[in-house]
Protein backbone atom coordinates (compact mmCIF):
# COMPACT_ATOMS: atom_id res chain seq x y z
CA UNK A 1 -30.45 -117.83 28.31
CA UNK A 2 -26.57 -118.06 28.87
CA UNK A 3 -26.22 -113.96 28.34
CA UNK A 4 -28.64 -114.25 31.64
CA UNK A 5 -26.88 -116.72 33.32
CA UNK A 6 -23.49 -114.43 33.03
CA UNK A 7 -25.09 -111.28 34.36
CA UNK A 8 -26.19 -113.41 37.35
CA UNK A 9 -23.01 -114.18 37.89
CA UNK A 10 -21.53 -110.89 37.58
CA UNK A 11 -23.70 -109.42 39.90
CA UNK A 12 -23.00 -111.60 42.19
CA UNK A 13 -19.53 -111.26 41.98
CA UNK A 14 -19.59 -107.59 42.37
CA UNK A 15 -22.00 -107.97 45.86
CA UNK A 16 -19.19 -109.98 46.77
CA UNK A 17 -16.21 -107.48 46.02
CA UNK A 18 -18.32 -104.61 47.21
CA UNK A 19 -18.72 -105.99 50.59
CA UNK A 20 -14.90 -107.30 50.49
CA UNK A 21 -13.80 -103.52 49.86
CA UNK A 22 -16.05 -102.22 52.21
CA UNK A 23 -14.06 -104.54 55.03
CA UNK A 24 -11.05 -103.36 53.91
CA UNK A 25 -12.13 -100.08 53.99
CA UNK A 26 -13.08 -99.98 57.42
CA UNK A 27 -10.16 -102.26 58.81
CA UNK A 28 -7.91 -99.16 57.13
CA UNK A 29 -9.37 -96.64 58.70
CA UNK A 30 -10.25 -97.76 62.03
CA UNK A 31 -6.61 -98.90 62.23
CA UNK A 32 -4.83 -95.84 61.59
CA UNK A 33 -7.59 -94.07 63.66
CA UNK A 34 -6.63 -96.11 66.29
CA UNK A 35 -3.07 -95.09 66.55
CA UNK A 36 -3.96 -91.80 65.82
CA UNK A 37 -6.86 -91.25 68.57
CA UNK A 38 -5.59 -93.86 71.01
CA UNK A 39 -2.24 -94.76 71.42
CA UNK A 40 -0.14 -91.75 69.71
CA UNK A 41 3.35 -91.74 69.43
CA UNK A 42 4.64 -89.43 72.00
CA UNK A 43 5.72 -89.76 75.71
CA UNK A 44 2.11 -88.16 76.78
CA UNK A 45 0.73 -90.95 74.93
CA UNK A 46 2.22 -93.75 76.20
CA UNK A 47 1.08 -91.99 79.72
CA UNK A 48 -2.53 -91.47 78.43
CA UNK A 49 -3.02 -94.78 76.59
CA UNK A 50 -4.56 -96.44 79.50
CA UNK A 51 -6.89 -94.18 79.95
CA UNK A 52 -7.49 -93.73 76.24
CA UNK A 53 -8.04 -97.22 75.41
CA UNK A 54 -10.92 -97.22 77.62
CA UNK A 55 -13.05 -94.85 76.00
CA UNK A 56 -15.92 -95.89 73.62
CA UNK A 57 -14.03 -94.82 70.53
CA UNK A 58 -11.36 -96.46 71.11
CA UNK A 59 -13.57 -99.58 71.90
CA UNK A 60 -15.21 -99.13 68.90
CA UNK A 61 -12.17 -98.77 66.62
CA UNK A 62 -10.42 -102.08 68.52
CA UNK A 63 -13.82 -103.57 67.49
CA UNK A 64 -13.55 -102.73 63.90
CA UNK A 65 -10.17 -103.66 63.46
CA UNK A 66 -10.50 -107.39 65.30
CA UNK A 67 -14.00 -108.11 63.25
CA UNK A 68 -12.83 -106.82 59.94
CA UNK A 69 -9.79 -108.23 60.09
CA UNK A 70 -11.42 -111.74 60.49
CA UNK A 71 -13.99 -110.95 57.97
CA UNK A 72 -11.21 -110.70 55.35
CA UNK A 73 -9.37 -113.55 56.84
CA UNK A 74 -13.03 -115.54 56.11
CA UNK A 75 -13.56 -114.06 52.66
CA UNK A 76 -9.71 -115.18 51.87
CA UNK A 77 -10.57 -118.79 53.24
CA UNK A 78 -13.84 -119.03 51.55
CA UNK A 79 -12.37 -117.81 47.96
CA UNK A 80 -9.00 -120.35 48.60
CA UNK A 81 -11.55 -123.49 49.27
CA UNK A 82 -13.75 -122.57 46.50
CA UNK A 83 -10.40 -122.02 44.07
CA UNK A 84 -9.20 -125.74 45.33
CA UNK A 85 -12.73 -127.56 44.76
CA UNK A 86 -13.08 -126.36 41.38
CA UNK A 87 -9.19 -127.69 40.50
CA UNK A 88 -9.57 -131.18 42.21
């Protein structure tokens, strides 16, 4: 019964990293794609990055950063609350 109980756990616990990685994953990438794609680091960019920014990649990638970045934000939250109701 408690060998059950543990694997319940575990697997839970791994859903839970899984998706925390996968956020992480995507705020990396989109992020460096982003600086990349849309605002690179030469003069022609800095002339083009208004016009960049407004293209549906570039949407997209903004997207990804802002939501994954809160997601993670959230998952640190949760985890810190948790961690402080099970030491009161």
């Amino acid at each position: 019964m408690e060998k059950e109980k543990i694997e319940k756990y575990v697997k839970e616990i791994v859903k839970i990293v899984g998706i925390y990685l996968i956020w992480v994953t995507v705020h990396y990438f989109a992020s460096h794609l982003y600086v990349r794609w849309c605002t690179t680091n030469t003069v022609l960019g800095f002339i083009l990055s208004p016009f960049l920014v407004t293209t549906p990649y570039c949407n997209v990638l903004r997207w990804c950063i802002y939501n994954c970045a809160n997601q993670i934000i959230t998952m640190w939250t949760i985890l810190g609350t948790w961690l402080i109701t099970k030491i009161m």
